[in-house]
Protein backbone atom coordinates (compact mmCIF):
# COMPACT_ATOMS: atom_id res chain seq x y z
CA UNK A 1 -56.27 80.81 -7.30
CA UNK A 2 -56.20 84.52 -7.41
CA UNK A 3 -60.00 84.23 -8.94
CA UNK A 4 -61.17 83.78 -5.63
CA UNK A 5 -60.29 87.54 -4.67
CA UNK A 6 -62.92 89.08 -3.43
CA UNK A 7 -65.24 86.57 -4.41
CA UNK A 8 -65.90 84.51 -1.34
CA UNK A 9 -68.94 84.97 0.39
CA UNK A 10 -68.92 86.16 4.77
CA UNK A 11 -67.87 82.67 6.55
CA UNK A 12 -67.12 80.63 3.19
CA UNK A 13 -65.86 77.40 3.32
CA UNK A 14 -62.78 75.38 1.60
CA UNK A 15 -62.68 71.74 1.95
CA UNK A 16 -59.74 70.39 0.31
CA UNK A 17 -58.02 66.95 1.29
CA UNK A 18 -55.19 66.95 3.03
CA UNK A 19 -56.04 69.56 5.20
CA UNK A 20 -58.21 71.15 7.76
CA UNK A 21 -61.66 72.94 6.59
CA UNK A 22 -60.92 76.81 6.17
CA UNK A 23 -63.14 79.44 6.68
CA UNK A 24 -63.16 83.43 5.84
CA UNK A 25 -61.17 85.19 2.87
CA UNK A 26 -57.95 85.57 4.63
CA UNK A 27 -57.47 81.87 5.60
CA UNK A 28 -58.82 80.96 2.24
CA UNK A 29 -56.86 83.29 0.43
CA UNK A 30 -53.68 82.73 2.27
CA UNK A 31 -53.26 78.78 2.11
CA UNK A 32 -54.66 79.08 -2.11
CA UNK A 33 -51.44 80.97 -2.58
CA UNK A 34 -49.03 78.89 -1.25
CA UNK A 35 -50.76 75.71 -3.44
CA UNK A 36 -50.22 75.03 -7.53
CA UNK A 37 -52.75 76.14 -9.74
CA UNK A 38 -55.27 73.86 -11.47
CA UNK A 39 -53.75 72.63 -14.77
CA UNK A 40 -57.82 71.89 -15.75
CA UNK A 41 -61.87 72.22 -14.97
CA UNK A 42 -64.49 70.66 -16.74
CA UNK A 43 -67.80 72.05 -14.70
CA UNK A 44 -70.21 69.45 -15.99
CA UNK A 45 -73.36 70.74 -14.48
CA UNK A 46 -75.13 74.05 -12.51
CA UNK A 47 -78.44 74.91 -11.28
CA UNK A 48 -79.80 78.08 -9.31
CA UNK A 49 -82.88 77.87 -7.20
CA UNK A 50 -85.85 79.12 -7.82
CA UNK A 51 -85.11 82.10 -5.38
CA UNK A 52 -82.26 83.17 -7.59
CA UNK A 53 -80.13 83.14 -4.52
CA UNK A 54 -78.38 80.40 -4.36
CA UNK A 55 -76.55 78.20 -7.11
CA UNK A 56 -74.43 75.34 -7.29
CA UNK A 57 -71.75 73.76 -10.12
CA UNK A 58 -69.93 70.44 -10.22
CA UNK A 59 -67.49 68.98 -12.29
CA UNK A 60 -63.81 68.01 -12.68
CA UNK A 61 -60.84 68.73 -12.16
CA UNK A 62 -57.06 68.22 -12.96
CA UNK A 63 -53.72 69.39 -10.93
CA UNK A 64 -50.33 68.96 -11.69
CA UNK A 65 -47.68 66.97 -9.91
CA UNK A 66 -45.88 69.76 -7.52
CA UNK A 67 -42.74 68.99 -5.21
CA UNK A 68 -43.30 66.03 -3.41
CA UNK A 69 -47.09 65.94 -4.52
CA UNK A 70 -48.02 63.57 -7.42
CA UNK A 71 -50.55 64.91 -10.06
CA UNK A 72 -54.06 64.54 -8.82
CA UNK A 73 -57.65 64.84 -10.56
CA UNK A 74 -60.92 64.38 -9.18
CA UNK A 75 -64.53 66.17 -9.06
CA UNK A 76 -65.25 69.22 -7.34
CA UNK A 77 -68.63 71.23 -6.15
CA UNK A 78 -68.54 74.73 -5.19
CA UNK A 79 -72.25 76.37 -3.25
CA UNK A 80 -72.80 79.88 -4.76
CA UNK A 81 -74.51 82.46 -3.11
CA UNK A 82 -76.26 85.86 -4.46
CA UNK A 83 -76.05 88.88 -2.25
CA UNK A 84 -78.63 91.72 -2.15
CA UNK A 85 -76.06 93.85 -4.54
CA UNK A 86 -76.25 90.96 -7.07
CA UNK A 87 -73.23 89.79 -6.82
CA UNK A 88 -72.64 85.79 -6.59
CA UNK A 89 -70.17 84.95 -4.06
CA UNK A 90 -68.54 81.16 -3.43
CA UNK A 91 -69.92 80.31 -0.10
CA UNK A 92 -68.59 76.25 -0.39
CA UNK A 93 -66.04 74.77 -2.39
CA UNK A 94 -65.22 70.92 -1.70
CA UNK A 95 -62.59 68.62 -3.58
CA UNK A 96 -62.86 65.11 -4.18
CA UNK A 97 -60.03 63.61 -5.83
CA UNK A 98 -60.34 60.12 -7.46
């Protein structure tokens, strides 16, 4: 989960299940560490707009069973955005397990 350092956009979004919607780098960041990595991703499609500012991706995706959490896969969707400085940030990530 450490690939989302420094790559979230100002106010992005995280909406996993299970818990609340988080917003901002620091809650992001801070509730991806204390979760298991993804054991797989399959991103399936991904478009950008015309504008060249804003892109999306969807797929799948696999985690393992950890502690008192069974194994769990599903589809996922993540809202890019492109800043002035080129850079694409995540500005929306959702989860929708199966």
């Amino acid at each position: 989960m450490n690939a989302y350092q420094g790559h979230l956009a100002s106010g992005a979004r995280l909406h996993y299940p299970g818990t609340l919607p988080l917003t901002g780098e620091t809650a992001i960041m801070g509730w991806l560490r204390t979760q298991p990595p993804f054991s797989a991703g399959d991103t399936r499609f991904a478009e950008v707009a015309q504008s060249a500012d804003l892109g999306y991706a969807w797929g799948s995706y696999a985690a393992p069973a950890a502690g008192a959490n069974p194994a769990e896969k599903g589809f996922y969707l993540r809202v890019w955005t492109r800043g002035r400085d080129g850079a694409w940030k995540v500005a929306l990530d959702v989860l929708q397990p199966q």
